[in-house]
N, C-alpha and C. Protein backbone atom coordinates (compact mmCIF):
# COMPACT_ATOMS: atom_id res chain seq x y z
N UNK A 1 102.56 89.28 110.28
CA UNK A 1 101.89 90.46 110.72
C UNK A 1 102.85 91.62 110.95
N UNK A 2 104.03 91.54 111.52
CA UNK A 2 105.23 92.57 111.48
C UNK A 2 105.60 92.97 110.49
N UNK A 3 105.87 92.56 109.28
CA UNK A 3 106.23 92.89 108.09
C UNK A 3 104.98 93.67 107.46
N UNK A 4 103.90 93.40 107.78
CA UNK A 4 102.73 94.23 107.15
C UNK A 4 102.63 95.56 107.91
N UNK A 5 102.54 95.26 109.09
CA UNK A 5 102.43 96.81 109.81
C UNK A 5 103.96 97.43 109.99
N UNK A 6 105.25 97.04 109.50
CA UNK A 6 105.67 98.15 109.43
C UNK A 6 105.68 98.94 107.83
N UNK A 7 104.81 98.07 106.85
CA UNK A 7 104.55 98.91 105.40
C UNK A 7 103.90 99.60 105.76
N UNK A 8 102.93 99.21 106.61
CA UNK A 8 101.62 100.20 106.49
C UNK A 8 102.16 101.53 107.78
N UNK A 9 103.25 101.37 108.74
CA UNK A 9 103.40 102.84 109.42
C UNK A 9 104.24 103.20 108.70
N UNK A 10 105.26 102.88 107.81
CA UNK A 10 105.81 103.68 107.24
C UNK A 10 105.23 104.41 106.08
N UNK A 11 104.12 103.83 105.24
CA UNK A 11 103.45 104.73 104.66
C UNK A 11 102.61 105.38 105.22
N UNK A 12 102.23 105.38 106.65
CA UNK A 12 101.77 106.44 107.11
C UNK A 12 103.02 107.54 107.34
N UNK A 13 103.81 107.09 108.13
CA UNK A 13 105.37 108.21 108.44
C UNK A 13 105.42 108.74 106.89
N UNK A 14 105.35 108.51 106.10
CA UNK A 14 105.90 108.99 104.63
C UNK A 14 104.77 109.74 104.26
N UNK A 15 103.62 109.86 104.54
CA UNK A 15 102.78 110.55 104.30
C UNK A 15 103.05 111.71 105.04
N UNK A 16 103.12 111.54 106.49
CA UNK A 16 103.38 113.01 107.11
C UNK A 16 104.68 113.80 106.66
N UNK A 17 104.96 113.37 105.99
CA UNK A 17 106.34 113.70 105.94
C UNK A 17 106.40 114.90 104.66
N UNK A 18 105.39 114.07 103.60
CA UNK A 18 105.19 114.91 102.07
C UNK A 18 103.42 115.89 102.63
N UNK A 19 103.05 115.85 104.08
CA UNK A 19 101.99 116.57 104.15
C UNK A 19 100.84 116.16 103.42
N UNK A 20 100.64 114.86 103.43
CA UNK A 20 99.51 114.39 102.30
C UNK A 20 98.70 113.84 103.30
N UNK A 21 97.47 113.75 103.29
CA UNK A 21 96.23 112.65 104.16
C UNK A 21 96.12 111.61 103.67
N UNK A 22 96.87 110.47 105.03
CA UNK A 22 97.30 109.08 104.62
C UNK A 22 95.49 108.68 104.19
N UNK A 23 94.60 108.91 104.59
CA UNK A 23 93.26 107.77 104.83
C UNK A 23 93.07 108.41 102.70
N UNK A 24 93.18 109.92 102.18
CA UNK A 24 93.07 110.12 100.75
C UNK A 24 94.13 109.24 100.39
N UNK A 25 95.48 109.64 100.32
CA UNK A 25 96.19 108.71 100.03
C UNK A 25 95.75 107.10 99.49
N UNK A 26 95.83 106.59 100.80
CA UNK A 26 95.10 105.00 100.23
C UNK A 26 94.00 104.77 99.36
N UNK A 27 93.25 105.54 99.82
CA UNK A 27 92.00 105.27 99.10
C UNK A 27 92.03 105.94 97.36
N UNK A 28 93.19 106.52 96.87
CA UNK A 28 93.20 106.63 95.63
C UNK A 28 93.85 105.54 95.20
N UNK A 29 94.87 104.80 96.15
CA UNK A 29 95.34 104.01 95.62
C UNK A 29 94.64 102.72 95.52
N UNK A 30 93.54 102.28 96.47
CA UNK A 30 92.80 101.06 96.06
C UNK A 30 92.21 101.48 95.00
N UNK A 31 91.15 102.10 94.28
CA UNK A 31 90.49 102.87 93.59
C UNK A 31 90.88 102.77 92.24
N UNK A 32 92.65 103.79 92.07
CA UNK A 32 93.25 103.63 91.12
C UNK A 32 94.21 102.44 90.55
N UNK A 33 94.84 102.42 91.35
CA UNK A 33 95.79 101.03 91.00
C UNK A 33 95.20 100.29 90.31
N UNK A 34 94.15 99.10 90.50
CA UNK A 34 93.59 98.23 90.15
C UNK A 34 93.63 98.38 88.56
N UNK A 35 93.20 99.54 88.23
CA UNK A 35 92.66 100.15 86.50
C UNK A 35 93.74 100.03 85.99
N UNK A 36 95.40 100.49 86.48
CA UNK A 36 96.12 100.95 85.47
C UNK A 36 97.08 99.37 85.04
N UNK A 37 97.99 99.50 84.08
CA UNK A 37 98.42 98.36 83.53
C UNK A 37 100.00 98.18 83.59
N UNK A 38 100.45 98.23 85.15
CA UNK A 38 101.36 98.40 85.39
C UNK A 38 102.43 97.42 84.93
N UNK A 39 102.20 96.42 84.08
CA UNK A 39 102.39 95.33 83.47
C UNK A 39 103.53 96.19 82.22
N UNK A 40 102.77 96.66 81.24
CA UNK A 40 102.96 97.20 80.12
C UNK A 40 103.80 98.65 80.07
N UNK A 41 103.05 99.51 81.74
CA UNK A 41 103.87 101.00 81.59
C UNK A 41 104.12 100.66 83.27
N UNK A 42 105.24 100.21 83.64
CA UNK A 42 106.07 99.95 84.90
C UNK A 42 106.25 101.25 85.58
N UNK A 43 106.36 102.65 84.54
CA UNK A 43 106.60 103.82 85.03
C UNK A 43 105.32 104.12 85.72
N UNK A 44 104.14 104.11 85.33
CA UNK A 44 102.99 104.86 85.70
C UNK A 44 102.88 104.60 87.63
N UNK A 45 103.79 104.00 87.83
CA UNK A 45 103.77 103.71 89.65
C UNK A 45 104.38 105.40 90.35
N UNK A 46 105.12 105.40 89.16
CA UNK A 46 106.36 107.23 89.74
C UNK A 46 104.55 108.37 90.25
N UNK A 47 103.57 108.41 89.38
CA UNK A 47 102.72 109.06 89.56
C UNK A 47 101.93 108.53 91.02
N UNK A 48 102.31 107.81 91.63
CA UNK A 48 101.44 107.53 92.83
C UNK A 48 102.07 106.93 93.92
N UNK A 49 103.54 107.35 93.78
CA UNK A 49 104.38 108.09 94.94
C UNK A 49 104.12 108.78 96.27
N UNK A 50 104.29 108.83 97.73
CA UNK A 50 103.83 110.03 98.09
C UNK A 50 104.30 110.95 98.04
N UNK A 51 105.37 111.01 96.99
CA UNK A 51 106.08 112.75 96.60
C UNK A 51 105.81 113.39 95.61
N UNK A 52 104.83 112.37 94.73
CA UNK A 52 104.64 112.96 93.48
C UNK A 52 103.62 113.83 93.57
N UNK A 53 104.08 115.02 92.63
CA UNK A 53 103.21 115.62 92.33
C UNK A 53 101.60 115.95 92.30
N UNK A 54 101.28 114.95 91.38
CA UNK A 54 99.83 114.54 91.91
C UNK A 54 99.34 113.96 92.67
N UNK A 55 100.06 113.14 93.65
CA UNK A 55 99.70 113.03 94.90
C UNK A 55 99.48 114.14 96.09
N UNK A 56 100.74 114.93 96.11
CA UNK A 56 101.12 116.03 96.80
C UNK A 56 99.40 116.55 96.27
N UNK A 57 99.17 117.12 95.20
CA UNK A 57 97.85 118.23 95.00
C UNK A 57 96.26 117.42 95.10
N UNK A 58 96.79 115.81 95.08
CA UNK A 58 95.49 115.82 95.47
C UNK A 58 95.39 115.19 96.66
N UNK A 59 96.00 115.18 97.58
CA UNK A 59 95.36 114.67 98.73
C UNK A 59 95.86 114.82 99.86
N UNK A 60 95.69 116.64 99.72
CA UNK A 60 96.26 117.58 100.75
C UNK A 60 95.46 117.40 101.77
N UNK A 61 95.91 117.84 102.98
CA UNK A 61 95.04 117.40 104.20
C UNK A 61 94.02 118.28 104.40
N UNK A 62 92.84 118.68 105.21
CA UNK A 62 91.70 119.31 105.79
C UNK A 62 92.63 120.30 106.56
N UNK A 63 91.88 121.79 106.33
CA UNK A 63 92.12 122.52 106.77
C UNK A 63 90.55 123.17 107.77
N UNK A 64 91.09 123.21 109.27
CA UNK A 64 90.19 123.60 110.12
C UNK A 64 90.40 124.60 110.54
């Protein structure tokens, strides 16, 4: 159980960090991951980073 929750606060800490909304965050990654064929293109993980790019634009936080 320690080893799991410190992945999961540090990808929360790493989220605040690149300004992204950890709860979007995850949830593209259950969503997406599953589909892609990380088997075959090992790179396609760089795109779902929390620094990457398309992470950064899509799952900017709520603005109130």
């Amino acid at each position: 159980g320690g080893k799991a929750n410190a992945i999961y606060l540090s990808l929360v800490e790493t989220c605040k960090a690149n300004k992204i909304d950890f709860r979007q965050y995850l949830e593209k990654l259950i969503t997406e991951l599953p589909g892609l064929d990380l088997i075959q293109n090992p790179n396609l993980i760089r795109d779902y980073l929390p620094w990457s790019e398309k992470i950064v634009q899509s799952c900017q936080p709520l603005k109130i």
